[in-house]
C-alpha atoms as a PDB file:
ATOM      1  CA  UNK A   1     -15.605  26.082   1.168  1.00  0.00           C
ATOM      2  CA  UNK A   2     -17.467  22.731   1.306  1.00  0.00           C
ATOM      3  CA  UNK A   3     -13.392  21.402   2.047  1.00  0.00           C
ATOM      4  CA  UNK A   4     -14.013  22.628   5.155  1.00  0.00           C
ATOM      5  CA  UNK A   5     -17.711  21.724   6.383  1.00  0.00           C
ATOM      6  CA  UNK A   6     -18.336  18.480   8.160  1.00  0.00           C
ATOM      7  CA  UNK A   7     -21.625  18.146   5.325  1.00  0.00           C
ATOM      8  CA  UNK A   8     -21.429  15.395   2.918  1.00  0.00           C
ATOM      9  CA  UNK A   9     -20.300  16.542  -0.597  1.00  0.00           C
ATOM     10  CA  UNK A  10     -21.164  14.272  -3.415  1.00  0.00           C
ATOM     11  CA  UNK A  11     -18.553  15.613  -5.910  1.00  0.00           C
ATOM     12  CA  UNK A  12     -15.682  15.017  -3.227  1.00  0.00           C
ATOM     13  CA  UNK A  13     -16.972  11.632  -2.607  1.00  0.00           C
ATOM     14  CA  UNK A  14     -17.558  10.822  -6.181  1.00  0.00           C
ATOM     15  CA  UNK A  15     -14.252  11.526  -7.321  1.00  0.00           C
ATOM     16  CA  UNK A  16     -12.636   9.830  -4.389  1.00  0.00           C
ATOM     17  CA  UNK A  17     -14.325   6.901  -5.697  1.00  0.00           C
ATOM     18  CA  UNK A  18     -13.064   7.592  -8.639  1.00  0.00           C
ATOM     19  CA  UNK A  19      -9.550   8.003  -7.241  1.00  0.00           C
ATOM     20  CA  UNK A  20      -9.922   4.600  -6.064  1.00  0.00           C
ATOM     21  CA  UNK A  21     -10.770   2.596  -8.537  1.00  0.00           C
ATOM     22  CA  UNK A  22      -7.596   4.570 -10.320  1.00  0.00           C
ATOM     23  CA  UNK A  23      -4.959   3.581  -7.451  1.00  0.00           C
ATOM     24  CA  UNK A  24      -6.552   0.198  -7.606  1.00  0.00           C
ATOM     25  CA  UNK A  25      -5.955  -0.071 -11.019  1.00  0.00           C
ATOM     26  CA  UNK A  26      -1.919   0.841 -10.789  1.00  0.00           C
ATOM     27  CA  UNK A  27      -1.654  -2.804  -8.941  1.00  0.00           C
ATOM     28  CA  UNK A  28      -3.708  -4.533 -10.478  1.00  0.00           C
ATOM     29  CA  UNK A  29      -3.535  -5.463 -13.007  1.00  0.00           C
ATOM     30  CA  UNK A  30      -0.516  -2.343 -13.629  1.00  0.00           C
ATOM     31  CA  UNK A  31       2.330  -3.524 -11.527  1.00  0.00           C
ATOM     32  CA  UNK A  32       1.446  -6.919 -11.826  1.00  0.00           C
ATOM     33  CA  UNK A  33       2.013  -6.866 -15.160  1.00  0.00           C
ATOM     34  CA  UNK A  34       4.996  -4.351 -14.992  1.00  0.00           C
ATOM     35  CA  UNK A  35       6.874  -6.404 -13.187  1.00  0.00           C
ATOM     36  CA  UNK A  36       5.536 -10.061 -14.954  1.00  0.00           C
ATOM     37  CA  UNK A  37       7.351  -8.225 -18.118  1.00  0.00           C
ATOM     38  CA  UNK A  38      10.640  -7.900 -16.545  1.00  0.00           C
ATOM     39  CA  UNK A  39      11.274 -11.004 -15.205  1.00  0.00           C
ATOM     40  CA  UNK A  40      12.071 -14.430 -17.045  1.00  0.00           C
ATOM     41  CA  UNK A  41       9.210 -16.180 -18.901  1.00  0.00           C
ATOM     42  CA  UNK A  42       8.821 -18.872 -16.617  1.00  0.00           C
ATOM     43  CA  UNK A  43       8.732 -16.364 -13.271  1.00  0.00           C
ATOM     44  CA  UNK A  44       5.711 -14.513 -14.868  1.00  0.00           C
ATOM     45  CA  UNK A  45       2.744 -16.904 -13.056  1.00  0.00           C
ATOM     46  CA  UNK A  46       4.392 -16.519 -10.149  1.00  0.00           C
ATOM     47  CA  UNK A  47       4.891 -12.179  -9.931  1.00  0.00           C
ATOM     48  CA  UNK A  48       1.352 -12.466 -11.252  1.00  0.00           C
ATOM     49  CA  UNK A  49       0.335 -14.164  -8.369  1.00  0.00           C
ATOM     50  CA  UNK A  50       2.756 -12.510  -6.019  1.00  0.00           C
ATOM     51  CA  UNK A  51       0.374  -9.006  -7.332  1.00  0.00           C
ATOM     52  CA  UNK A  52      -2.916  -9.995  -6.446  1.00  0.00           C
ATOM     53  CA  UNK A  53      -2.012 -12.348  -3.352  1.00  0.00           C
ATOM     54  CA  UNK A  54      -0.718  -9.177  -1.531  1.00  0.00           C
ATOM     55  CA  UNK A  55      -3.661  -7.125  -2.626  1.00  0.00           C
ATOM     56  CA  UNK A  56      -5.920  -9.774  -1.452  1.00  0.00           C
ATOM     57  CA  UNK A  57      -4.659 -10.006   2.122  1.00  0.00           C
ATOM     58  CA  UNK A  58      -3.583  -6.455   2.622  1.00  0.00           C
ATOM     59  CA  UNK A  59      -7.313  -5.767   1.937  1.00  0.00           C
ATOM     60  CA  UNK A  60      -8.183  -8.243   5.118  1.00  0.00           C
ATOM     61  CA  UNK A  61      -5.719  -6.727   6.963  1.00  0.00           C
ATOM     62  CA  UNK A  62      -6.792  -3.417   6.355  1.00  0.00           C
ATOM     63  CA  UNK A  63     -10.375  -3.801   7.718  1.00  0.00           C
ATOM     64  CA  UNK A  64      -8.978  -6.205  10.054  1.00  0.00           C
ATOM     65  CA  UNK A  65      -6.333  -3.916  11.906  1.00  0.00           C
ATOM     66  CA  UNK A  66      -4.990  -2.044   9.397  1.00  0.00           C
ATOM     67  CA  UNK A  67      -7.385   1.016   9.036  1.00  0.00           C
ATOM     68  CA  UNK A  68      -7.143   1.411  12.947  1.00  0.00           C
ATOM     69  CA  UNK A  69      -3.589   1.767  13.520  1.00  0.00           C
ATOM     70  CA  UNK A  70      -3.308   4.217  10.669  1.00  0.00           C
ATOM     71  CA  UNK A  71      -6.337   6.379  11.407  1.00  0.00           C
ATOM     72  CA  UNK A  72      -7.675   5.504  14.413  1.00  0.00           C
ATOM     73  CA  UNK A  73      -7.469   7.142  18.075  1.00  0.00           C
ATOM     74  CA  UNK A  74      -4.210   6.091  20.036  1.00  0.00           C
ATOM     75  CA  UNK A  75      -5.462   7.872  22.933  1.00  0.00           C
ATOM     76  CA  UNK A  76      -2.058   8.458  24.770  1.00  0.00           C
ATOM     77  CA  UNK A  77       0.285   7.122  22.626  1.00  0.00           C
ATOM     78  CA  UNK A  78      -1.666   8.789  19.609  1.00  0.00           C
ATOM     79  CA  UNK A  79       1.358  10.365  18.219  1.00  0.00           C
ATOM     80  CA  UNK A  80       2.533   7.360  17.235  1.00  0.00           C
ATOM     81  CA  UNK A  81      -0.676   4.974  16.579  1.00  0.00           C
ATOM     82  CA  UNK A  82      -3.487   4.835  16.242  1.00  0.00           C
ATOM     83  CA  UNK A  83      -4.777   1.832  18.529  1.00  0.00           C
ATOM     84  CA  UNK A  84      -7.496  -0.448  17.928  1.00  0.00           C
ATOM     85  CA  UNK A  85     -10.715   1.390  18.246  1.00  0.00           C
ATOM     86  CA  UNK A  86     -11.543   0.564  14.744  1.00  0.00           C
ATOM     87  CA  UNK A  87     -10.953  -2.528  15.136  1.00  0.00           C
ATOM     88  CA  UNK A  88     -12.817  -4.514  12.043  1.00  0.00           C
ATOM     89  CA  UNK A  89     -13.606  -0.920  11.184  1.00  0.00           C
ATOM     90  CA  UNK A  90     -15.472  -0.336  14.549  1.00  0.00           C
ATOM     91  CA  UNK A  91     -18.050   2.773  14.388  1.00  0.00           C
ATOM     92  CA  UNK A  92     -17.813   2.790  10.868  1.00  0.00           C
ATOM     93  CA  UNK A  93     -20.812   2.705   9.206  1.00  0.00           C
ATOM     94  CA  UNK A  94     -23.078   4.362   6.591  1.00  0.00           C
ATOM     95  CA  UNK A  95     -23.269   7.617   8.767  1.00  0.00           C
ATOM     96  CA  UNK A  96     -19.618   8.270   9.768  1.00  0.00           C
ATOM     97  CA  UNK A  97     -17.857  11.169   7.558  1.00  0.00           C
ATOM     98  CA  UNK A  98     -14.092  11.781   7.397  1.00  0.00           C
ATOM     99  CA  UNK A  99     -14.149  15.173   6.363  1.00  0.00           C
ATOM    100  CA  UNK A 100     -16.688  15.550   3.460  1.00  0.00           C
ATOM    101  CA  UNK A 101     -17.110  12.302   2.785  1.00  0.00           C
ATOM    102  CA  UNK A 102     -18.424   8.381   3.882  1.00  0.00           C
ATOM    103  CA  UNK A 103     -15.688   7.334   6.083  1.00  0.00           C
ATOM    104  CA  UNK A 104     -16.737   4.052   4.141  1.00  0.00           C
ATOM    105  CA  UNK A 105     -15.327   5.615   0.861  1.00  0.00           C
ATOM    106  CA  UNK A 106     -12.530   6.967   2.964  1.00  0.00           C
ATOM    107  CA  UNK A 107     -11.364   3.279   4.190  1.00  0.00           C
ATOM    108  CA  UNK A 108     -11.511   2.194   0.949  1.00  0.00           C
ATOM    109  CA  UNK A 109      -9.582   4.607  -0.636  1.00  0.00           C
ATOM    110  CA  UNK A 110      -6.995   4.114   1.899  1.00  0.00           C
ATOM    111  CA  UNK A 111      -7.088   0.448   1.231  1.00  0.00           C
ATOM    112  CA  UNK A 112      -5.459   0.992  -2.499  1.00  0.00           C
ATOM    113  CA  UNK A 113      -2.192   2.301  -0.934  1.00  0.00           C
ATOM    114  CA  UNK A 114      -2.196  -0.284   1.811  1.00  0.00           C
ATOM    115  CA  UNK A 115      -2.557  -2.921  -1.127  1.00  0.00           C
ATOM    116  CA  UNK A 116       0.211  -1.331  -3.665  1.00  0.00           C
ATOM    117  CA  UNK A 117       2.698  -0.448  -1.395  1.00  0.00           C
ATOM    118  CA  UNK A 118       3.987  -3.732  -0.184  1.00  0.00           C
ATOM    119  CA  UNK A 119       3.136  -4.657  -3.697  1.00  0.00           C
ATOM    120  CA  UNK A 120       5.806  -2.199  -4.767  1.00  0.00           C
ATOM    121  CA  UNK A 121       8.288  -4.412  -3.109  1.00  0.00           C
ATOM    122  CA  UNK A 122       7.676  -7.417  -4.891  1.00  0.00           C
ATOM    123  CA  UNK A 123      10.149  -6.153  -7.545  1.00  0.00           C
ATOM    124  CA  UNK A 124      13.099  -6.936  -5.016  1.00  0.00           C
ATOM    125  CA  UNK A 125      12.481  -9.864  -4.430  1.00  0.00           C
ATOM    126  CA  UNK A 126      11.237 -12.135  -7.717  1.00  0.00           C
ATOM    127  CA  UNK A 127      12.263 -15.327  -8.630  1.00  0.00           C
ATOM    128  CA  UNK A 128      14.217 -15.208  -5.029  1.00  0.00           C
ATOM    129  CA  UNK A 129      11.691 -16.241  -2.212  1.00  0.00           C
ATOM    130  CA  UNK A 130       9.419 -18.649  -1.071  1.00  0.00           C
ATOM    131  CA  UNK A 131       5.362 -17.990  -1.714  1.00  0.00           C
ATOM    132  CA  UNK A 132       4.475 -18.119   1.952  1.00  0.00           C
ATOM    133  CA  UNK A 133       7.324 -16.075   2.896  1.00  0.00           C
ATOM    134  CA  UNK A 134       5.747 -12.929   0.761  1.00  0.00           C
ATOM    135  CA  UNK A 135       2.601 -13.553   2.111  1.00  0.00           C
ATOM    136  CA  UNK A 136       4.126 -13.666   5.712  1.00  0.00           C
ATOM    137  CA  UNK A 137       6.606 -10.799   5.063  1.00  0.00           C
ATOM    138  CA  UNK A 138       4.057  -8.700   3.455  1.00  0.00           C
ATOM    139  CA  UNK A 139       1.314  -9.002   6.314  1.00  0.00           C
ATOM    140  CA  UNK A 140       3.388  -8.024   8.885  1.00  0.00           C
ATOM    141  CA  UNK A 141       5.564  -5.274   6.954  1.00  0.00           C
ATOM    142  CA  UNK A 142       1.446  -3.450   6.446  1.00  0.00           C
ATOM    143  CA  UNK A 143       0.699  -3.583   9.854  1.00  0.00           C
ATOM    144  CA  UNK A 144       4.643  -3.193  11.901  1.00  0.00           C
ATOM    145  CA  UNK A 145       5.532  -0.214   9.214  1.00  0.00           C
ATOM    146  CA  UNK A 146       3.292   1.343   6.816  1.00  0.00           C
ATOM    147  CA  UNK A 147       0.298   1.369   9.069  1.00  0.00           C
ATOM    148  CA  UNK A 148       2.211   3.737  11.892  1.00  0.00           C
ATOM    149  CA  UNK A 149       4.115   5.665   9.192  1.00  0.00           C
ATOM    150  CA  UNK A 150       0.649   6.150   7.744  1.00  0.00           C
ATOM    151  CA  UNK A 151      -0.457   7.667  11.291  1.00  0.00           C
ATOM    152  CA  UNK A 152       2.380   9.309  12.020  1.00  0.00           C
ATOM    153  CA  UNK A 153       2.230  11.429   8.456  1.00  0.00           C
ATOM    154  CA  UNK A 154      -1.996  11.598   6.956  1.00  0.00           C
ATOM    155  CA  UNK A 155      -3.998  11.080  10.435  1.00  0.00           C
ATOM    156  CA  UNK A 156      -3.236  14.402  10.909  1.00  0.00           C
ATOM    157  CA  UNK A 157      -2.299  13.935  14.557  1.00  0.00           C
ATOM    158  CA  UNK A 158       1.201  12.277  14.218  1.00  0.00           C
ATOM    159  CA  UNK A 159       4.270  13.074  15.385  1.00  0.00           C
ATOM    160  CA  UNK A 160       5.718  13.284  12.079  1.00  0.00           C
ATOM    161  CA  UNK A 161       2.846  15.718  10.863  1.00  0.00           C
ATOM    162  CA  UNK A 162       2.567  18.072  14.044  1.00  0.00           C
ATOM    163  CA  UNK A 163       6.384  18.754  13.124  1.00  0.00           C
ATOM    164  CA  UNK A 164       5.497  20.182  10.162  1.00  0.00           C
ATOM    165  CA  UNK A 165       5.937  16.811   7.246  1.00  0.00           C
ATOM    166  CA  UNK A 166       3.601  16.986   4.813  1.00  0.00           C
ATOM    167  CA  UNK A 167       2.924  14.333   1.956  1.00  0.00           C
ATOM    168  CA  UNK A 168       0.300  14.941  -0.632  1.00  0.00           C
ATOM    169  CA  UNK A 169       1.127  12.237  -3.277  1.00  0.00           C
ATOM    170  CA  UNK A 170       2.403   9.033  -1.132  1.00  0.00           C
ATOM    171  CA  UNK A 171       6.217  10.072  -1.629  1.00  0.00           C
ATOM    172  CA  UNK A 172       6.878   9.447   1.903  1.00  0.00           C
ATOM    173  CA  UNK A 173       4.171   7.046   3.244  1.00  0.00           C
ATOM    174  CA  UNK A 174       4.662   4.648   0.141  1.00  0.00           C
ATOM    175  CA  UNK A 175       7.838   5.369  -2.236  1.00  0.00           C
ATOM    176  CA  UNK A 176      10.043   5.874   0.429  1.00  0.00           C
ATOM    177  CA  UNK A 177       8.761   2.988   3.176  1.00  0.00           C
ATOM    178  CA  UNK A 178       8.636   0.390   0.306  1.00  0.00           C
ATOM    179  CA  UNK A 179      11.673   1.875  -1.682  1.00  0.00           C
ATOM    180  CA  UNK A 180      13.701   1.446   2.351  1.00  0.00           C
ATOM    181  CA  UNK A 181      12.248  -2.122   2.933  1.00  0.00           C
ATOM    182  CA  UNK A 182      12.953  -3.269  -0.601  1.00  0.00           C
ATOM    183  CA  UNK A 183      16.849  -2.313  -0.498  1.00  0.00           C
ATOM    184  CA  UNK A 184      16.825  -3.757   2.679  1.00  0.00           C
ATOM    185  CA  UNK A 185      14.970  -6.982   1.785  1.00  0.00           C
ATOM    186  CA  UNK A 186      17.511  -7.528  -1.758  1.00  0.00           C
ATOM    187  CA  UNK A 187      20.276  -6.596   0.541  1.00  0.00           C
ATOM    188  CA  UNK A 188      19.528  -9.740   2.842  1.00  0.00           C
ATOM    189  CA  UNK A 189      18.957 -11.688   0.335  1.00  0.00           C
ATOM    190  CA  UNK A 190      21.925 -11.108  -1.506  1.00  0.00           C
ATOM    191  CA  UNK A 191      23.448 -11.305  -5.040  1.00  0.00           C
ATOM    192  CA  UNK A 192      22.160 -13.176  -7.289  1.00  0.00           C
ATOM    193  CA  UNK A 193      24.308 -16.437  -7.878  1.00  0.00           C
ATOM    194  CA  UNK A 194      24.997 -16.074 -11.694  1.00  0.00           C
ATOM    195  CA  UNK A 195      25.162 -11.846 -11.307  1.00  0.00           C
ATOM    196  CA  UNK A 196      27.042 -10.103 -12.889  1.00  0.00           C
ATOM    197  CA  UNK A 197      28.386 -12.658 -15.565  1.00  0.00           C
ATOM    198  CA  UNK A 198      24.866 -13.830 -16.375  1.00  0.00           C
ATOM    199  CA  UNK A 199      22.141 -11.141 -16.345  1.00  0.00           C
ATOM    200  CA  UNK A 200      18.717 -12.352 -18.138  1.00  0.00           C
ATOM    201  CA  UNK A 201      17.044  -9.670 -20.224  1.00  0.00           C
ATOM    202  CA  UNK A 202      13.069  -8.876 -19.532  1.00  0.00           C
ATOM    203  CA  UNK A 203      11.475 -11.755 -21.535  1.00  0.00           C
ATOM    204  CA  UNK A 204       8.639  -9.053 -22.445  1.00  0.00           C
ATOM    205  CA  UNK A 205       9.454  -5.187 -22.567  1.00  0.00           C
ATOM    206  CA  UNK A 206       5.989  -4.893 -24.039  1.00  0.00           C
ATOM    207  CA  UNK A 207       4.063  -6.409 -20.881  1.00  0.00           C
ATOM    208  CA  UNK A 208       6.402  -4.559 -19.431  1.00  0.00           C
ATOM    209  CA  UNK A 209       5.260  -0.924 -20.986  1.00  0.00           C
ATOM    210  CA  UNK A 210       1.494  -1.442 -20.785  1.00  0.00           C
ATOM    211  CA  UNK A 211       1.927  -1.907 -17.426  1.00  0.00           C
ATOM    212  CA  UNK A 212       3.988   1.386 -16.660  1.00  0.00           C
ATOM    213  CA  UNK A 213       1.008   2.990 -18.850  1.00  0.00           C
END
C-alpha cells in the first residue's frame, strides 16, 4: 500500500539507493572494463577513458537539462517533453517526493541510466573516433534522444506511455535507443580498413569477463 501514498517510505528509498549505486556500478568500472578487454592492448587507456568521460558529463548534463526534459512538465507539448522547469533541477530540494521517495534520490537514480546508456555505445565506435567527437556526440545524443524517449516512455505522461508502452527494465529507453544509435553510428563510420582479412582478437577475455560479471 505505501506504493501508492504520497508519504515518504524509507525502505523504498533505501533500496533505490541501493539500486543506484548497483546501475552505477555496471559502467563503471563494469563496461569500462568490458569493453577495455575486447579491444587491442594499446586501445584499452583510451575505452577506459571513453567510460568515465561520458559518465562524467552525462552527470552535468543531467542536472543541467537532462532531468527536465525527461521528467519535467512540458506544459502543452508535454506529450513529448518535458520542458525546462527543472532546469538545474529547479524545485528540487530536500522536501520534494516522486512517489515515495526524495525526488533527490529519484534524480539520481535516473542519472545511472542517463550515464550508461550512451556509454553502451562506446562499443561501436572504439579505436575509430576522435576524443572530442565522443564527448560532443555523446552530449547531444543524452539530451536530442534519450532524454525525450525517457519522457515519452517513464514520466508517465508521454505519448508513448498513454498508448499503452510499458518498460520496466530499460529494454526500450536504453537497449534499444543505444542499440539504434550504435548501428547507426558503425554504419557511418564504416568498415574497418583491414576487415575481414585482418580481425584482431580481444587482447584480454579475462578483463573482458569480470566486467560482464
Amino acid at each position: 500500500l505505501s506504493s501508492f501514498s504520497s508519504e515518504l517510505n524509507s525502505g523504498d528509498s533505501s533500496w533505490i539507493l541501493t539500486s543506484t549505486a548497483l546501475v552505477l556500478f555496471m559502467t563503471l568500472p563494469g563496461l569500462a572494463l568490458f569493453y577495455g578487454g575486447l579491444v587491442r592492448s594499446r586501445n584499452v587507456l583510451s575505452v577506459l577513458m571513453h567510460c568515465i568521460a561520458v559518465a562524467c558529463l552525462m552527470s552535468i548534463l543531467w542536472v543541467v537539462a537532462g532531468y527536465s526534459i525527461a521528467f519535467g512538465d512540458g506544459l502543452d507539448l508535454n506529450k513529448y517533453w518535458g520542458g525546462f522547469s527543472k532546469f538545474f533541477l529547479s524545485g528540487v530540494d530536500s522536501e520534494s517526493l516522486s512517489g515515495t521517495i526524495p525526488e533527490t534520490v529519484f534524480t539520481g537514480f535516473q542519472m545511472t541510466f542517463a550515464v550508461i546508456t550512451p556509454a553502451l555505445i562506446v562499443g561501436a565506435y572504439v579505436e575509430r573516433i576522435k576524443f572530442s567527437a565522443v564527448l560532443l556526440f555523446s552530449g547531444l545524443w543524452l539530451l536530442i534522444v534519450y532524454a525525450p524517449v525517457t519522457h515519452w516512455i517513464w514520466a508517465g505522461n508521454g505519448w508513448l506511455f498513454q498508448a499503452g508502452l510499458l518498460d520496466f527494465a530499460g529494454g526500450l529507453v536504453v537497449h534499444l535507443t543505444a542499440g539504434s544509435s550504435a548501428l547507426v553510428l558503425a554504419a557511418m563510420l564504416g568498415p574497418r580498413s583491414t576487415f575481414p582479412l585482418q580481425v584482431d582478437p580481444p587482447h584480454n577475455p579475462a578483463m573482458v569477463m569480470i566486467g560482464a560479471s
